[in-house]
Protein backbone atom coordinates (compact mmCIF):
# COMPACT_ATOMS: atom_id res chain seq x y z
CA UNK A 1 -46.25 -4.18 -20.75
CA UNK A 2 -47.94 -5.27 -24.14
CA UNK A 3 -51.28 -7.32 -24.08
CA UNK A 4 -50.42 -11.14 -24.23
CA UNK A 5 -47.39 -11.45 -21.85
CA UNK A 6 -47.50 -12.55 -18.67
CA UNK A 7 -45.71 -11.01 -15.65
CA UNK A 8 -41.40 -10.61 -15.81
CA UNK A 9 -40.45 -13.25 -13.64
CA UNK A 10 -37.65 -12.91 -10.72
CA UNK A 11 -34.74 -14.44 -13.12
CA UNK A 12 -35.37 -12.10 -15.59
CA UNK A 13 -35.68 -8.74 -12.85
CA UNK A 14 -32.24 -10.01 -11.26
CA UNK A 15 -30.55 -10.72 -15.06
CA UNK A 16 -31.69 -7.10 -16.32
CA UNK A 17 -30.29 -5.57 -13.17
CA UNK A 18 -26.97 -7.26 -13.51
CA UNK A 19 -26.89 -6.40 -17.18
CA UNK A 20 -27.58 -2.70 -16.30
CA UNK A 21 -24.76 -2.89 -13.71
CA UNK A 22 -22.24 -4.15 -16.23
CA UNK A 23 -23.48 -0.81 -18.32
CA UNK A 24 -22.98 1.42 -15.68
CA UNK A 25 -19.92 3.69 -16.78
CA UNK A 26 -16.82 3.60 -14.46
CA UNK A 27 -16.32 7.24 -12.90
CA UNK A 28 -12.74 8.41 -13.20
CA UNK A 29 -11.66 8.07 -9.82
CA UNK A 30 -8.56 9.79 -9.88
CA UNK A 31 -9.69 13.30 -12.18
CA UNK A 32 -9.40 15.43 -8.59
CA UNK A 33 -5.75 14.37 -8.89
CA UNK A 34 -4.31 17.69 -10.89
CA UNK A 35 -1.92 19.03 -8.47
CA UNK A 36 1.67 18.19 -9.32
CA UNK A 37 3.09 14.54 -7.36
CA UNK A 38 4.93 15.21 -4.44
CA UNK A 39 8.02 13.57 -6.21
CA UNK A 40 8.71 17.12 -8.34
CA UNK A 41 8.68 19.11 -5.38
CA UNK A 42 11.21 16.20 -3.43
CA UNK A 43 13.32 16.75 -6.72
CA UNK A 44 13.78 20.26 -6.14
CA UNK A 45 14.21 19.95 -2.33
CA UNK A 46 16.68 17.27 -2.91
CA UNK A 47 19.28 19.79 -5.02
CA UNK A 48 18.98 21.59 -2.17
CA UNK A 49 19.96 19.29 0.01
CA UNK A 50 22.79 18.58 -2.05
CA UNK A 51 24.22 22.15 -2.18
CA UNK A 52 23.74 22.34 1.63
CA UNK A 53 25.91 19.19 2.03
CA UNK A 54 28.06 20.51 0.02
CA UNK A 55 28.76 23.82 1.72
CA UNK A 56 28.27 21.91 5.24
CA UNK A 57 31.51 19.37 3.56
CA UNK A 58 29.63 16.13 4.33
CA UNK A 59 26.16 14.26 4.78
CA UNK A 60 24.07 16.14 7.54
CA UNK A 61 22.94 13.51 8.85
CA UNK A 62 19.37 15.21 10.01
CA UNK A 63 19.07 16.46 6.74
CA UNK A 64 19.41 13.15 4.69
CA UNK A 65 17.21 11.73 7.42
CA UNK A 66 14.12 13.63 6.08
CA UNK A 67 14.89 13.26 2.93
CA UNK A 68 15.25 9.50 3.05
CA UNK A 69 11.75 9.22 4.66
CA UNK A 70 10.27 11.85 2.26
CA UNK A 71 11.42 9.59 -1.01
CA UNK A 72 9.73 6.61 0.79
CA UNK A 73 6.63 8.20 1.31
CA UNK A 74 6.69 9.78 -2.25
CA UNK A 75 7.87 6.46 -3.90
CA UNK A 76 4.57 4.86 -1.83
CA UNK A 77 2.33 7.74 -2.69
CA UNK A 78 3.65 7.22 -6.73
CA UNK A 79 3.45 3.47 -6.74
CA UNK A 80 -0.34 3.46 -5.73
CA UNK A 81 -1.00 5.90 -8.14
CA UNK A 82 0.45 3.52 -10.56
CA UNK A 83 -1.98 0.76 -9.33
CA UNK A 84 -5.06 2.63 -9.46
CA UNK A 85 -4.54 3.95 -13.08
CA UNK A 86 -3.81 0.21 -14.12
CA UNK A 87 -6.89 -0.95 -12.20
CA UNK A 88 -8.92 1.43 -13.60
CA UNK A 89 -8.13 0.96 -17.24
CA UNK A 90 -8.60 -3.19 -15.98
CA UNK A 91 -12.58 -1.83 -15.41
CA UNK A 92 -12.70 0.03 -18.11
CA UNK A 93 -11.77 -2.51 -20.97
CA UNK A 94 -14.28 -5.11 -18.79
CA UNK A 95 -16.69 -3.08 -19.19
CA UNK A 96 -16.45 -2.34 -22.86
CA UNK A 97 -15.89 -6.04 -23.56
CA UNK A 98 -19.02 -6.79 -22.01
CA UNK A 99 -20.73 -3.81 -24.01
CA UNK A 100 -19.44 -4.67 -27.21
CA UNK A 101 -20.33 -8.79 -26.32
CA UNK A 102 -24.03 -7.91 -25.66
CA UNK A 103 -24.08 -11.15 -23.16
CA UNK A 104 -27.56 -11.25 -22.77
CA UNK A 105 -30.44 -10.58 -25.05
CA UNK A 106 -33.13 -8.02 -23.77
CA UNK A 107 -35.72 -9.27 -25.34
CA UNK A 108 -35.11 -12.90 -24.80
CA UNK A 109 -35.48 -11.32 -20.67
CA UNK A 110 -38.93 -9.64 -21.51
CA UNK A 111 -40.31 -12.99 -23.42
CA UNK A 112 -40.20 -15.07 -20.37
CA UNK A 113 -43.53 -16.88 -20.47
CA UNK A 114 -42.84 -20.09 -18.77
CA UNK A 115 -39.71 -22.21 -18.23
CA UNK A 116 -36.76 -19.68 -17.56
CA UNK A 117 -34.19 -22.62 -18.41
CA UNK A 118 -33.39 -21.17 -21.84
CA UNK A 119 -32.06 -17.87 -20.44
CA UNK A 120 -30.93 -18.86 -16.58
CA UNK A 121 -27.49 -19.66 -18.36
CA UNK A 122 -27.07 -16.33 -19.73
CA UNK A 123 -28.23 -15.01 -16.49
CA UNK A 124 -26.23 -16.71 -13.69
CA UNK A 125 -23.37 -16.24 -16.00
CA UNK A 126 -24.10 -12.03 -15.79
CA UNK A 127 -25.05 -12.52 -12.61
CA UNK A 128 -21.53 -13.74 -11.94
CA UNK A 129 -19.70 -10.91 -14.29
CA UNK A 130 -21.37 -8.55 -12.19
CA UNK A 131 -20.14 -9.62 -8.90
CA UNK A 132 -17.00 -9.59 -10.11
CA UNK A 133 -17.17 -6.13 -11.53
CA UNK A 134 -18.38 -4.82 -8.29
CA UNK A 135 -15.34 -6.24 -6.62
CA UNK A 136 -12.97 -4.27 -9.49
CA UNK A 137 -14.84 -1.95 -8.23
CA UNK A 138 -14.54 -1.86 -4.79
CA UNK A 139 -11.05 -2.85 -5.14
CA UNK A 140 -10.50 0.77 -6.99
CA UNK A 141 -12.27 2.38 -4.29
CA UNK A 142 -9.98 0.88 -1.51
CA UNK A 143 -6.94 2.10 -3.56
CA UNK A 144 -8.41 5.81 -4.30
CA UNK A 145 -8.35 5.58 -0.40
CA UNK A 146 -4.97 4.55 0.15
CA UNK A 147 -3.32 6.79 -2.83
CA UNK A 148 -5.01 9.46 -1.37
CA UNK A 149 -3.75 8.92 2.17
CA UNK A 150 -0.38 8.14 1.26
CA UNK A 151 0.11 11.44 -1.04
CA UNK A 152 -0.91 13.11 2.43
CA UNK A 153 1.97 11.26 4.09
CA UNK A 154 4.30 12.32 0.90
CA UNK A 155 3.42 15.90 1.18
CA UNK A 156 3.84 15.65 4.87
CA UNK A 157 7.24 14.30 4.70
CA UNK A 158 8.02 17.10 2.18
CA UNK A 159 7.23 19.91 4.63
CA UNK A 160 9.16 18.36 7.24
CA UNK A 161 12.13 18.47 4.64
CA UNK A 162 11.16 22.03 3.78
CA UNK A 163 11.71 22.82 7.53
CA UNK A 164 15.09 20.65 7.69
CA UNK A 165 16.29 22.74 4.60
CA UNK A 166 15.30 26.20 6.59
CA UNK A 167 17.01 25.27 10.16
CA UNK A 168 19.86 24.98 8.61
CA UNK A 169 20.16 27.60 6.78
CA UNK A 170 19.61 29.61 9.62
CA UNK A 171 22.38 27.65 11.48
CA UNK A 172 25.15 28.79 8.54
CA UNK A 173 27.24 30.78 10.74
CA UNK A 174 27.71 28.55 13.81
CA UNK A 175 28.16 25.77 10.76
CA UNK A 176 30.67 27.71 8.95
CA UNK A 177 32.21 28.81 12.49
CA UNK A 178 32.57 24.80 13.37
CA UNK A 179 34.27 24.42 9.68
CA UNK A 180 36.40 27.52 9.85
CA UNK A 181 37.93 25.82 13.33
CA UNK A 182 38.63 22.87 11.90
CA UNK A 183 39.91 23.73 8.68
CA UNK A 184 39.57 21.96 5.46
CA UNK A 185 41.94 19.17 4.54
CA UNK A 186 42.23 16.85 0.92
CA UNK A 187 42.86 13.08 1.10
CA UNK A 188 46.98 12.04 0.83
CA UNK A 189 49.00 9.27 1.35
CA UNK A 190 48.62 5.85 -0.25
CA UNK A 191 45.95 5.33 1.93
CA UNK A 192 43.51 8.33 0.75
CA UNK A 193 42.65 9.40 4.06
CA UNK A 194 42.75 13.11 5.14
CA UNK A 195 45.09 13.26 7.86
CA UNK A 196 42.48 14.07 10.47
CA UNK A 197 40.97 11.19 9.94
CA UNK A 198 44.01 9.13 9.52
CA UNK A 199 44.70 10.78 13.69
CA UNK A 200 41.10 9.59 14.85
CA UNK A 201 41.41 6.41 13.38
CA UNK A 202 45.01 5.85 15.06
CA UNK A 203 43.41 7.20 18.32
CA UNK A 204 40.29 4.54 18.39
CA UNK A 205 42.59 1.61 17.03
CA UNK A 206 44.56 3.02 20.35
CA UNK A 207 41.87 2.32 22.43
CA UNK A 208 39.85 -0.40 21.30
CA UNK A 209 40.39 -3.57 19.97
CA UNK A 210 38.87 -4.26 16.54
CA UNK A 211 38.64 -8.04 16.16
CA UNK A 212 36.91 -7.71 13.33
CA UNK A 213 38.85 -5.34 11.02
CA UNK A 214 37.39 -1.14 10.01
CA UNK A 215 36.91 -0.02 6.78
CA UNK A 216 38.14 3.53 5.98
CA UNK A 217 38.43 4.61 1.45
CA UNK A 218 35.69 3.52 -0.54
CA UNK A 219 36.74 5.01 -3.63
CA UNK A 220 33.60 6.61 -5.68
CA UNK A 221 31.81 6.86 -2.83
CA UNK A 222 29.67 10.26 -3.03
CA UNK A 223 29.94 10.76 0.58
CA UNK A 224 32.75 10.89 3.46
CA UNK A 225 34.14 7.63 2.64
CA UNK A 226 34.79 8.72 -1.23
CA UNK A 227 36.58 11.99 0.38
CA UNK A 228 39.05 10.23 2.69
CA UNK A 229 36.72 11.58 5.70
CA UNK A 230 34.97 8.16 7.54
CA UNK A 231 35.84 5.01 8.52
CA UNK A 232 33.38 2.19 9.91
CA UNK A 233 35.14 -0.11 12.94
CA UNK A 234 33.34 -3.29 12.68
CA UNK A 235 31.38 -4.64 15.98
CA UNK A 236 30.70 -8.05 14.29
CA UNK A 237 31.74 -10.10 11.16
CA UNK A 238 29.44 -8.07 8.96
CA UNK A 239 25.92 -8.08 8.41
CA UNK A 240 25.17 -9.97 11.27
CA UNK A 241 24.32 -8.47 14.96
CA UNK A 242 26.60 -8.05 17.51
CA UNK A 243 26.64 -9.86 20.55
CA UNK A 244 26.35 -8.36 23.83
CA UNK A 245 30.11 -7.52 24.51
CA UNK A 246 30.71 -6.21 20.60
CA UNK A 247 27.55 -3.97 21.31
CA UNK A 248 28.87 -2.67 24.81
CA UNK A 249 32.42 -2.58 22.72
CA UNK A 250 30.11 -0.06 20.14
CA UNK A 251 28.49 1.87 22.85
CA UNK A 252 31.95 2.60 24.09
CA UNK A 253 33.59 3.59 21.31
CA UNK A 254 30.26 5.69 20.29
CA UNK A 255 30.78 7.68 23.91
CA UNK A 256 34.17 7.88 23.33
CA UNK A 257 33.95 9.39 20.00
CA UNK A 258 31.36 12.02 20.95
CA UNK A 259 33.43 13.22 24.64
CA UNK A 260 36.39 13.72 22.28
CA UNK A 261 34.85 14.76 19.18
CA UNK A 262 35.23 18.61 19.54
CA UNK A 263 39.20 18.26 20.96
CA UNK A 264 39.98 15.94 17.74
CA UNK A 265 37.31 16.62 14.81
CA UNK A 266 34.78 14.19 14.45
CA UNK A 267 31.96 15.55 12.40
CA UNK A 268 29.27 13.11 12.98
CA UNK A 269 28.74 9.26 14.31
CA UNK A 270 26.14 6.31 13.30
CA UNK A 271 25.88 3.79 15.72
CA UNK A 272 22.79 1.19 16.36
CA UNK A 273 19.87 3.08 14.05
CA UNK A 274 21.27 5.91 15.54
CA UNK A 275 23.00 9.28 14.49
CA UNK A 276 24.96 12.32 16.23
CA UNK A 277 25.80 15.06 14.40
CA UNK A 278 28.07 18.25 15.89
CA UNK A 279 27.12 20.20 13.18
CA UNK A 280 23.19 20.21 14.58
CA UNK A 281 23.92 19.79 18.30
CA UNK A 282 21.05 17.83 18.42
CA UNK A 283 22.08 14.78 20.18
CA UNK A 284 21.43 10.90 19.48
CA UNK A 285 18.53 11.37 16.89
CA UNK A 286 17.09 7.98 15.53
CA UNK A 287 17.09 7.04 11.88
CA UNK A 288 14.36 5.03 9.72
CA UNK A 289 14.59 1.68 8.44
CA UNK A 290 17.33 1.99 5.71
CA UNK A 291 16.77 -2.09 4.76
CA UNK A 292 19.64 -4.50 6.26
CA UNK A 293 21.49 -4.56 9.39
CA UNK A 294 24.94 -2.67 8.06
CA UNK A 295 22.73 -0.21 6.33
CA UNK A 296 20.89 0.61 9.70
CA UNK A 297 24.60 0.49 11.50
CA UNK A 298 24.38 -2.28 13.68
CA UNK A 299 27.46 -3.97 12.55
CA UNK A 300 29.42 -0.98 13.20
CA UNK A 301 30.18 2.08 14.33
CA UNK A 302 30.70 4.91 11.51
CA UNK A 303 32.77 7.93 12.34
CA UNK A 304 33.41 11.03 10.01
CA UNK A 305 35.59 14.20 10.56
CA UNK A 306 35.72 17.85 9.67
C-alpha cells in the first residue's frame, strides 16, 4: 500500500473479489469426453439387428425391445451433451463480454478514501454479475453430472443389446428349425395376406367377437403388417383403454393365441405392454413405454405368423 491512502474498505474487498471471479477462466468441462457417443456403436448394432430380423422373417420382439430402450438412453445421453456444450459456450461469451467491458475500474477500488457512493454502483452491479455467473456455473456442473450418468445408462443399454444380438445367434438352429416347419409363404389375394395368416385370422374371427373391427395390410409397413404377416383385433374403439370385459375379451384371445400357436403358426403376440415370442421361448416379457396407448398395445391384441 503506498504512503497517503487509507485502509481498502469492505465495498471495495467484496467488488475486487467479484471482479476476479468474473476473470476466472471457465474449465472445459466436457475435454474427458473423447471416446466415441454411444449412438455409433447403437448404429452398428442396429444393422445387425436388422439382418437378424431379416433371417429370423419378422420383428424379434426381444430383440427390438433392447434396441428401443438403447436409442432412448443414447438419444438422452446425446441430448445432454447438446445442452452442456450450449451452456458452456453461454459462460464462455459472459465471460469475455465482461472481460472485454472492463465493468469496474481497479483503481477507482484502490482510491477509496471516504464515501464509497461513487463506486457501490459499479460494485453491487458486479456483485450481481457474479452471482449469476456462479449459477451458469453450477448449472454446467449439474449437467456434466447428468451427461455423464446418462452416457453410463447409454452404454449400458448397448451391452444389453450386444448380449440380445449374441443369444440369438446362438439360437439359429432351433430358429431356422421353427422356420423350416412352418415354411415360408408371400402375400396373395386381393387382400395381401399370406394365407397363414388369412387361416388364423378366420380362426380368431371364429371365436371371438370383434365389435370393434381388426386391422390386417398396412401397405409400406417395414414389418409383419407390410408382408401380409399380422393383424391387430381391436379391444376398444382405438386409442382409448379397454374396459374390463374388452380386456378379459384380450386376455382370452392372447391365451388362445399362444395354446394354439405352435398347431397353427403364430410367430409372436403383443398384448397389454406385453410381448410373447415362439421364436425365444421366453414367455410374456414386458415392453418399455413406446408413447400412446395403441403403441404400448392396449387397444389391441397384435398377432403375427411364420
Amino acid at each position: 500500500m503506498k504512503p497517503g491512502r487509507g485502509p481498502l474498505r469492505p465495498v471495495a474487498v467484496a467488488s475486487l473479489l467479484a471482479c476476479l471471479l468474473l476473470l476466472t477462466p471457465v474449465a472445459p468441462a466436457s475435454s474427458a469426453a473423447a471416446k466415441p457417443p454411444p449412438q455409433n456403436e447403437l448404429d452398428k448394432l442396429t444393422k445387425q439387428a436388422a439382418a437378424l430380423n431379416k433371417r429370423y422373417r419378422g420383428q424379434v420382439q426381444s430383440l427390438e425391445e433392447v434396441r428401443v430402450q438403447a436409442k432412448k438412453a443414447a438419444d438422452r445421453a446425446a441430448m445432454l451433451k447438446r445442452r452442456l456444450a450450449t451452456a458452456e459456450r453461454e459462460v464462455a461469451a459472459y465471460a469475455q463480454q465482461t472481460y472485454m467491458g472492463g465493468s469496474l475500474d481497479s483503481a477507482a477500488i484502490f482510491a477509496i478514501n471516504g464515501d464509497p457512493s461513487s463506486v457501490l454502483g459499479p460494485a453491487a452491479t458486479m456483485s450481481h454479475l457474479a452471482t449469476e455467473r456462479a449459477q451458469q456455473l453450477q448449472r454446467i456442473q449439474d449437467l456434466v453430472a447428468s451427461a455423464k450418468k446418462a452416457e453410463k445408462a447409454a452404454e449400458d443399454k448397448i451391452d444389453n443389446l450386444k448380449k440380445e444380438i449374441a443369444t440369438l445367434k446362438g439360437k439359429r438352429r432351433d430358429i431356422e428349425k421353427l422356420l423350416a416347419k412352418y415354411g415360408f409363404q408371400t402375400p396373395g389375394g386381393a387382400e395381401g395376406l399370406t394365407q397363414r395368416m388369412v387361416s388364423v385370422r378366420n380362426a380368431v374371427l371364429g371365436q371371438f367377437p370383434m365389435p370393434y373391427g381388426y386391422g390386417c395390410l398396412r401397405p409400406g409397413d417395414p414389418g409383419d403388417h407390410g408382408s401380409g404377416r399380422a393383424c391387430d383385433f381391436m379391444m376398444s374403439s382405438g386409442g382409448r383403454m379397454p374396459n374390463q370385459i374388452d380386456l378379459e375379451r384380450g386376455d382370452a384371445l392372447a391365451q388362445w393365441a399362444i395354446t394354439n400357436g405352435p398347431r397353427i403358426g403364430i410367430m409372436y403376440i403383443i398384448w397389454k405392454q406385453r410381448y410373447y415370442d415362439v421364436r425365444t421361448g421366453a414367455g410374456w416379457r414386458p415392453m418399455s413405454d413406446r408413447g400412446s396407448i395403441t403403441a404400448n398395445h392396449w387397444d389391441h391384441v397384435h398377432i403375427s405368423v411364420f
